[in-house]
C-alpha atoms as a PDB file:
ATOM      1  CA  UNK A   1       0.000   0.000   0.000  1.00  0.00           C
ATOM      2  CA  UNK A   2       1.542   3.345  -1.234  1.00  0.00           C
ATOM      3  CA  UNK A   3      -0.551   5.504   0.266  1.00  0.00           C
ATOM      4  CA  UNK A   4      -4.051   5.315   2.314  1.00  0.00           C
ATOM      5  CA  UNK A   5      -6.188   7.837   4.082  1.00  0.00           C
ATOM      6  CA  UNK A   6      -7.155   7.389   7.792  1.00  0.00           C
ATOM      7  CA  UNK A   7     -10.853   7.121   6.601  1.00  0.00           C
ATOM      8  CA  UNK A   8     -10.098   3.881   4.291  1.00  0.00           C
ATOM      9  CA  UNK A   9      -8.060   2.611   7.220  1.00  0.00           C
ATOM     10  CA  UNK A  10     -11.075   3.193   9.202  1.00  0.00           C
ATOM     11  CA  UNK A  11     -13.480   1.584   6.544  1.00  0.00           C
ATOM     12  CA  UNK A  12     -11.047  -1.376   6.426  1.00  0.00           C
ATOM     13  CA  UNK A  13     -11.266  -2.204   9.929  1.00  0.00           C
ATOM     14  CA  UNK A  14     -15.011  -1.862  10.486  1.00  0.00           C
ATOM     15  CA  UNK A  15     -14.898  -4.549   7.837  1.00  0.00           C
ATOM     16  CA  UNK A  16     -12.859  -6.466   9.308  1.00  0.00           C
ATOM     17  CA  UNK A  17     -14.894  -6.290  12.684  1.00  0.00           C
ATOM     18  CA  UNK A  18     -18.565  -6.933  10.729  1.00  0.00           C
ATOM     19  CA  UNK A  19     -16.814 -10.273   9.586  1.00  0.00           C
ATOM     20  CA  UNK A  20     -15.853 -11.166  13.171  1.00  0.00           C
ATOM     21  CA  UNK A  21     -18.436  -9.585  14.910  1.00  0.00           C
ATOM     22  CA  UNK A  22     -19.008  -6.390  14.859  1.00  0.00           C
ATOM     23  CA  UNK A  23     -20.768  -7.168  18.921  1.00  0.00           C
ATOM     24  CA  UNK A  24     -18.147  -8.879  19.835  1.00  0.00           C
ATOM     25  CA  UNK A  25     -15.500  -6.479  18.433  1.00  0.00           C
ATOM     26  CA  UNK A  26     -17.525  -3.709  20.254  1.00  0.00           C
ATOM     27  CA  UNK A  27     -18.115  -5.602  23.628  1.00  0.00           C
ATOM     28  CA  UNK A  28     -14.454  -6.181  24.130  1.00  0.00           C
ATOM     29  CA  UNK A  29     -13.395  -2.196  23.090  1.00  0.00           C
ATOM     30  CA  UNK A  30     -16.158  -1.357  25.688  1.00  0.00           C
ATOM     31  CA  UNK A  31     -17.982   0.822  23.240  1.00  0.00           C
ATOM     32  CA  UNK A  32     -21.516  -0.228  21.709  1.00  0.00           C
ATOM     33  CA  UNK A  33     -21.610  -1.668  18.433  1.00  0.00           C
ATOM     34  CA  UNK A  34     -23.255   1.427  17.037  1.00  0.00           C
ATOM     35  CA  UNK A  35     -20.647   3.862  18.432  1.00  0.00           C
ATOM     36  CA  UNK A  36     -18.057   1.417  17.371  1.00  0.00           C
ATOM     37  CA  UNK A  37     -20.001   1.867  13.952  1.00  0.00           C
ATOM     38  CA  UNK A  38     -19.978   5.579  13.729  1.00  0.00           C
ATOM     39  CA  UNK A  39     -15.980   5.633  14.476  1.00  0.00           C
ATOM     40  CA  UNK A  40     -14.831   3.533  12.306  1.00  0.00           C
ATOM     41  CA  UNK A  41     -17.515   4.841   9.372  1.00  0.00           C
ATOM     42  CA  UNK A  42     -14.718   7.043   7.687  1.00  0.00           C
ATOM     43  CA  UNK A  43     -16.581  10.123   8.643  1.00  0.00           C
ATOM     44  CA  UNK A  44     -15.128  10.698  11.831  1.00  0.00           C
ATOM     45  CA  UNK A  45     -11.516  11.463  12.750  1.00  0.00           C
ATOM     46  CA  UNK A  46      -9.850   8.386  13.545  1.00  0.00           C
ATOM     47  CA  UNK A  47      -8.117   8.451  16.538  1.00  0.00           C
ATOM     48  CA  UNK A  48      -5.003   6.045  17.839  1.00  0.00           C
ATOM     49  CA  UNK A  49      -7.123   5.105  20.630  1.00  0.00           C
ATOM     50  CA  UNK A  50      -9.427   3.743  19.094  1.00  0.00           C
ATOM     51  CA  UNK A  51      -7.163   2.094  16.387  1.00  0.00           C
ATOM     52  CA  UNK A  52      -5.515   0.555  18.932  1.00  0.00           C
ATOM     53  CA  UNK A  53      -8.655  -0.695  20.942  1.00  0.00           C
ATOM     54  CA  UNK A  54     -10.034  -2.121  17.415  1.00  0.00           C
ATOM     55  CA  UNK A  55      -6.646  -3.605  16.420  1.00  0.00           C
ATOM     56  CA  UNK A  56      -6.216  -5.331  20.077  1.00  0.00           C
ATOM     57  CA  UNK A  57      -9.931  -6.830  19.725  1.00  0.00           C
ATOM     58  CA  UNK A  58      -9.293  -8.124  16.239  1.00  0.00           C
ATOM     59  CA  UNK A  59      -5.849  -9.640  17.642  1.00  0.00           C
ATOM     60  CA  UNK A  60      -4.278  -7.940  14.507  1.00  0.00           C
ATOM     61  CA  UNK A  61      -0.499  -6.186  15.081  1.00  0.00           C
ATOM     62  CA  UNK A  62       0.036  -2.425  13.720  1.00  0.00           C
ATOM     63  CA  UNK A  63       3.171  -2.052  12.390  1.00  0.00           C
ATOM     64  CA  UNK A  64       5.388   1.240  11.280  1.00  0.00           C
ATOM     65  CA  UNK A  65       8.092   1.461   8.996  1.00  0.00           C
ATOM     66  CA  UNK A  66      10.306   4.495   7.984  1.00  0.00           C
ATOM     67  CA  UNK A  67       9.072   5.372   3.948  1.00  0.00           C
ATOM     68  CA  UNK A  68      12.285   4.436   1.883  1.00  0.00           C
ATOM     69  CA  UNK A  69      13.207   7.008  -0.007  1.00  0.00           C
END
């Protein structure tokens, strides 16, 4: 991936969490599933807290790397 805006990122992981379970997802970031919803919608700011919460639920790892270049 070149390049990606936070609000695909955020698209891309409520995805992810309506395959697993978007409830379940939700239940274990301590949000409700239609907050949960509404963050990660694309409309909203998507903030590391979150990302992190979302990422931790999922068991998925968030990696950064320095661009090359």
């Amino acid at each position: 991936m070149d390049s990606c805006d936070e609000a695909s990122v955020a698209r891309a992981l409520l995805l992810v969490a309506e395959v697993d379970g978007l409830d379940a997802v939700a239940n274990e970031c301590r949000l409700s599933a239609a907050t949960l919803r509404r963050q990660l919608s694309g409309s909203f700011p998507l903030y590391l807290g979150t990302l992190l919460l979302v990422t931790r639920a999922l068991e998925l790892q968030l990696r950064v790397e320095a661009a090359a270049g």
